[in-house]
C-alpha atoms as a PDB file:
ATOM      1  CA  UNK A   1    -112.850 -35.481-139.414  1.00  0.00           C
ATOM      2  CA  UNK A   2    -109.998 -33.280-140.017  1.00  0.00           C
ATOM      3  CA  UNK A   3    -106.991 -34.842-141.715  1.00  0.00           C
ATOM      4  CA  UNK A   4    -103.749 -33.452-140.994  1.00  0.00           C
ATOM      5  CA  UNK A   5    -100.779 -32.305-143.571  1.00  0.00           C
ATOM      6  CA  UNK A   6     -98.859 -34.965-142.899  1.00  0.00           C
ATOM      7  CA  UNK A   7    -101.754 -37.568-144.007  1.00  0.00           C
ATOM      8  CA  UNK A   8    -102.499 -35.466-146.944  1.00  0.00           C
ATOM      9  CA  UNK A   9     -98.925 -35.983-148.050  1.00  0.00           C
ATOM     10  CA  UNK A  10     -98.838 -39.731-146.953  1.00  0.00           C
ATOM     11  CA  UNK A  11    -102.006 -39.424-149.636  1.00  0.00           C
ATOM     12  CA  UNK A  12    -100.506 -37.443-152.499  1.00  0.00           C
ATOM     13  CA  UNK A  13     -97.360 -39.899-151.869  1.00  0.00           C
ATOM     14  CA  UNK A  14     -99.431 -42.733-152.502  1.00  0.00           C
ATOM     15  CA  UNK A  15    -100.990 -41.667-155.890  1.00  0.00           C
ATOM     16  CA  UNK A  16     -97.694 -39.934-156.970  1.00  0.00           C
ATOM     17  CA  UNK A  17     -98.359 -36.206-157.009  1.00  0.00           C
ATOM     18  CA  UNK A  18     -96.740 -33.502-155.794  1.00  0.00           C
ATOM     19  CA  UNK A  19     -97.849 -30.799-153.924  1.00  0.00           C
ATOM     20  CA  UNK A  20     -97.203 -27.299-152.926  1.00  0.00           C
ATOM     21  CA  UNK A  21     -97.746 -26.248-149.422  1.00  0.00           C
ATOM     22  CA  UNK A  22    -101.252 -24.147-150.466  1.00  0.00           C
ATOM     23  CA  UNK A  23    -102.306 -27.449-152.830  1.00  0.00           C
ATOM     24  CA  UNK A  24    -101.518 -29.280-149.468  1.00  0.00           C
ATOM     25  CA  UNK A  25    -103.766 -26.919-147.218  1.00  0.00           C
ATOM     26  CA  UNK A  26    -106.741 -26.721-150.271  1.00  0.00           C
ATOM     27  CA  UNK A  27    -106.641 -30.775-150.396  1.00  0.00           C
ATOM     28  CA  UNK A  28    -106.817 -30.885-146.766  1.00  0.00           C
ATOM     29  CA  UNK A  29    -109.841 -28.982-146.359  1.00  0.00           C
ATOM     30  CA  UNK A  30    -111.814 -30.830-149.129  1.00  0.00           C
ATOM     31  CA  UNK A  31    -110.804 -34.622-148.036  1.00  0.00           C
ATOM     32  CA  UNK A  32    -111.891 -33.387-144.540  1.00  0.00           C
ATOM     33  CA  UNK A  33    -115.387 -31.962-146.218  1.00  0.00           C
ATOM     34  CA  UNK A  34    -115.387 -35.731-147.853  1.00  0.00           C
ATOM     35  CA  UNK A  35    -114.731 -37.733-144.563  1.00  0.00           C
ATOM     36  CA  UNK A  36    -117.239 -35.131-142.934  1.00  0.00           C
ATOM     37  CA  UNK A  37    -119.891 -36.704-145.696  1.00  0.00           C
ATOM     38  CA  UNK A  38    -119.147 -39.850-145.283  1.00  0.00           C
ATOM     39  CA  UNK A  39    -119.500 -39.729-141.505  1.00  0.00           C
ATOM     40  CA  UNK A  40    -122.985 -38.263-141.996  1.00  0.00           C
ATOM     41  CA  UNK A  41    -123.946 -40.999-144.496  1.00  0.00           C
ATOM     42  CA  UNK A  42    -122.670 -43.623-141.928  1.00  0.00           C
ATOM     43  CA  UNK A  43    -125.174 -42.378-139.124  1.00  0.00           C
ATOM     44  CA  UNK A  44    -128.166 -43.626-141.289  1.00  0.00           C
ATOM     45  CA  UNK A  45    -130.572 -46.537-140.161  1.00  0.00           C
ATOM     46  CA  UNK A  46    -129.965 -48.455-143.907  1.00  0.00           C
ATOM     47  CA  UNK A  47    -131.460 -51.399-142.309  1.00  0.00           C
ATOM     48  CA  UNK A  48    -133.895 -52.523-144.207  1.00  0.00           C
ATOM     49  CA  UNK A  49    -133.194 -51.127-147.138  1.00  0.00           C
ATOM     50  CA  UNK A  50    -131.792 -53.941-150.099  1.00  0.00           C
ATOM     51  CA  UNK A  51    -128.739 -53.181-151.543  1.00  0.00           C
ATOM     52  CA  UNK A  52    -128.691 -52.223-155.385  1.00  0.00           C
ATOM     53  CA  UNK A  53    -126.539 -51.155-157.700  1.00  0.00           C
ATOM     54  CA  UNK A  54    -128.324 -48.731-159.327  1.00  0.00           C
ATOM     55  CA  UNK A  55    -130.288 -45.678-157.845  1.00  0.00           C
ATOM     56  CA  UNK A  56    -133.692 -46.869-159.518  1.00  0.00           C
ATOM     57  CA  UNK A  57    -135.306 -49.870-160.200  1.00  0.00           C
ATOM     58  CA  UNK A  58    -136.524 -48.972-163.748  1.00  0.00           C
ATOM     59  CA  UNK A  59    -134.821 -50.717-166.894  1.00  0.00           C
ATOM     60  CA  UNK A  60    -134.194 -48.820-169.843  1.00  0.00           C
ATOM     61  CA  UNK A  61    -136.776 -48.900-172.744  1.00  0.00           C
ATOM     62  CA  UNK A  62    -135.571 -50.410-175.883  1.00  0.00           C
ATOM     63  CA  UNK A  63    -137.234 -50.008-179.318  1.00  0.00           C
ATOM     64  CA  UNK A  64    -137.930 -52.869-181.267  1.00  0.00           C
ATOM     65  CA  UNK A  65    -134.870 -53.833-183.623  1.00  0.00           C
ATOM     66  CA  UNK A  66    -136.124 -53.030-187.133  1.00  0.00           C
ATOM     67  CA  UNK A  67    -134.067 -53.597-189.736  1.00  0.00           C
ATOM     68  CA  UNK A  68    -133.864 -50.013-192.139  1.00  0.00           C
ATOM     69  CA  UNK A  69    -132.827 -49.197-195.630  1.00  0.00           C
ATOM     70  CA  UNK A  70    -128.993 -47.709-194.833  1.00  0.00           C
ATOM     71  CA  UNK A  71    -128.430 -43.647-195.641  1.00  0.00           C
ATOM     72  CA  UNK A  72    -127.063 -42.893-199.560  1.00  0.00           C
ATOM     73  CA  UNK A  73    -123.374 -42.396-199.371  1.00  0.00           C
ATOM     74  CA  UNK A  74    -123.956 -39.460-200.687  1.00  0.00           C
ATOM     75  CA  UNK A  75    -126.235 -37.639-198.611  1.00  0.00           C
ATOM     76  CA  UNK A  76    -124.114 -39.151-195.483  1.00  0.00           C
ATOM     77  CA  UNK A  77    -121.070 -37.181-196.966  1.00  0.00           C
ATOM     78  CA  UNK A  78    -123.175 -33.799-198.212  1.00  0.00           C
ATOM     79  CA  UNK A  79    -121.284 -31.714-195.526  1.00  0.00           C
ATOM     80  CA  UNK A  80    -117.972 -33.914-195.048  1.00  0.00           C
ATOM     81  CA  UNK A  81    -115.408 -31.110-195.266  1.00  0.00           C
ATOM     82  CA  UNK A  82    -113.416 -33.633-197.398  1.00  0.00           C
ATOM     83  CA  UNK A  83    -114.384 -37.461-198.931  1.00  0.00           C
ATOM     84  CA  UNK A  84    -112.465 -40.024-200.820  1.00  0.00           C
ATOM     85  CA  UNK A  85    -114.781 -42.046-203.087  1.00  0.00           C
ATOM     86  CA  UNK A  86    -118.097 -42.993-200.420  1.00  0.00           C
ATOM     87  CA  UNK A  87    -115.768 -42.574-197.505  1.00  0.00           C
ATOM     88  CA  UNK A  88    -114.717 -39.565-195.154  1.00  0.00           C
ATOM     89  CA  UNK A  89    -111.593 -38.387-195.892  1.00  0.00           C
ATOM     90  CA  UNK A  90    -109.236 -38.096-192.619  1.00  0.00           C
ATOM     91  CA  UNK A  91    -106.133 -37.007-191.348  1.00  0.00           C
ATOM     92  CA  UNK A  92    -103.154 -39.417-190.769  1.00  0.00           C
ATOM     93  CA  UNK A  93    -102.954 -39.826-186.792  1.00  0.00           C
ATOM     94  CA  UNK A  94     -99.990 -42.629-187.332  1.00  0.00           C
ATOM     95  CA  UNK A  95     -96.717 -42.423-188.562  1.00  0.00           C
END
Protein backbone atom coordinates (compact mmCIF):
# COMPACT_ATOMS: atom_id res chain seq x y z
CA UNK A 1 0.00 0.00 0.00
CA UNK A 2 1.74 3.10 -0.83
CA UNK A 3 0.90 6.12 1.30
CA UNK A 4 1.21 9.38 -0.21
CA UNK A 5 3.10 12.73 1.18
CA UNK A 6 0.25 14.29 1.98
CA UNK A 7 -0.91 11.31 4.46
CA UNK A 8 2.52 11.12 5.81
CA UNK A 9 2.15 14.74 6.85
CA UNK A 10 -1.57 14.33 7.97
CA UNK A 11 0.58 11.55 10.20
CA UNK A 12 3.54 13.56 11.45
CA UNK A 13 0.69 16.36 12.10
CA UNK A 14 -1.03 14.11 14.27
CA UNK A 15 1.89 13.08 16.61
CA UNK A 16 3.43 16.63 16.41
CA UNK A 17 6.66 16.34 14.45
CA UNK A 18 8.03 18.06 11.89
CA UNK A 19 9.45 17.00 8.90
CA UNK A 20 11.74 17.86 6.13
CA UNK A 21 10.83 17.01 2.65
CA UNK A 22 13.65 13.87 2.55
CA UNK A 23 12.31 12.79 6.37
CA UNK A 24 8.87 12.99 4.52
CA UNK A 25 9.97 10.73 1.45
CA UNK A 26 12.20 8.17 4.04
CA UNK A 27 8.87 7.90 6.35
CA UNK A 28 6.87 7.28 3.37
CA UNK A 29 8.68 4.43 2.14
CA UNK A 30 8.90 2.63 5.56
CA UNK A 31 5.01 3.13 6.66
CA UNK A 32 4.34 1.76 3.11
CA UNK A 33 6.93 -1.36 3.91
CA UNK A 34 4.66 -1.53 7.33
CA UNK A 35 1.14 -1.47 5.63
CA UNK A 36 2.81 -3.89 2.97
CA UNK A 37 3.35 -6.33 6.26
CA UNK A 38 0.40 -5.95 7.59
CA UNK A 39 -1.46 -6.74 4.38
CA UNK A 40 0.53 -9.98 4.16
CA UNK A 41 -0.27 -10.90 7.78
CA UNK A 42 -4.02 -10.19 7.00
CA UNK A 43 -4.11 -12.88 4.09
CA UNK A 44 -3.56 -15.70 6.73
CA UNK A 45 -6.23 -18.50 7.48
CA UNK A 46 -5.92 -17.64 11.63
CA UNK A 47 -9.01 -19.59 11.96
CA UNK A 48 -8.58 -21.88 14.28
CA UNK A 49 -5.96 -20.70 15.94
CA UNK A 50 -6.93 -19.24 19.89
CA UNK A 51 -5.97 -15.98 20.54
CA UNK A 52 -3.14 -15.38 23.24
CA UNK A 53 -1.33 -12.88 24.49
CA UNK A 54 1.82 -14.21 24.62
CA UNK A 55 3.86 -16.03 21.81
CA UNK A 56 4.26 -19.31 24.02
CA UNK A 57 2.36 -21.12 26.30
CA UNK A 58 5.17 -21.81 28.85
CA UNK A 59 5.15 -19.93 32.35
CA UNK A 60 8.21 -18.77 33.76
CA UNK A 61 10.06 -20.99 36.36
CA UNK A 62 10.30 -19.57 39.75
CA UNK A 63 12.71 -20.77 42.49
CA UNK A 64 11.46 -21.50 45.71
CA UNK A 65 11.47 -18.29 48.06
CA UNK A 66 14.19 -19.03 50.63
CA UNK A 67 14.81 -16.75 53.02
CA UNK A 68 19.05 -15.91 53.07
CA UNK A 69 21.43 -14.40 55.51
CA UNK A 70 21.69 -10.56 53.85
CA UNK A 71 25.43 -9.51 52.29
CA UNK A 72 27.94 -7.62 55.10
CA UNK A 73 27.72 -3.95 54.49
CA UNK A 74 30.95 -4.08 54.03
CA UNK A 75 31.70 -6.41 51.40
CA UNK A 76 28.46 -4.83 49.51
CA UNK A 77 30.45 -1.45 49.53
CA UNK A 78 34.24 -3.06 48.84
CA UNK A 79 34.27 -1.31 45.36
CA UNK A 80 31.70 1.70 46.00
CA UNK A 81 33.78 4.53 44.54
CA UNK A 82 32.52 6.50 47.60
CA UNK A 83 30.29 5.36 51.01
CA UNK A 84 28.88 7.23 53.90
CA UNK A 85 28.74 5.02 57.01
CA UNK A 86 27.01 1.33 55.45
CA UNK A 87 25.47 3.33 52.67
CA UNK A 88 26.57 4.38 49.01
CA UNK A 89 27.49 7.67 48.84
CA UNK A 90 25.64 9.64 45.83
CA UNK A 91 25.42 12.66 44.02
CA UNK A 92 22.67 15.30 44.71
CA UNK A 93 20.18 14.98 41.59
CA UNK A 94 17.70 17.70 43.43
CA UNK A 95 18.05 21.10 44.19
Amino acid sequence: MKLTVEEVRHVAALARLALTPEEEELYRGQLSAILDAIEQLKSLNTENIEPTSHATAADAPLREDVVQPCLDPDKALANAPAKVGTSFAVPSILE
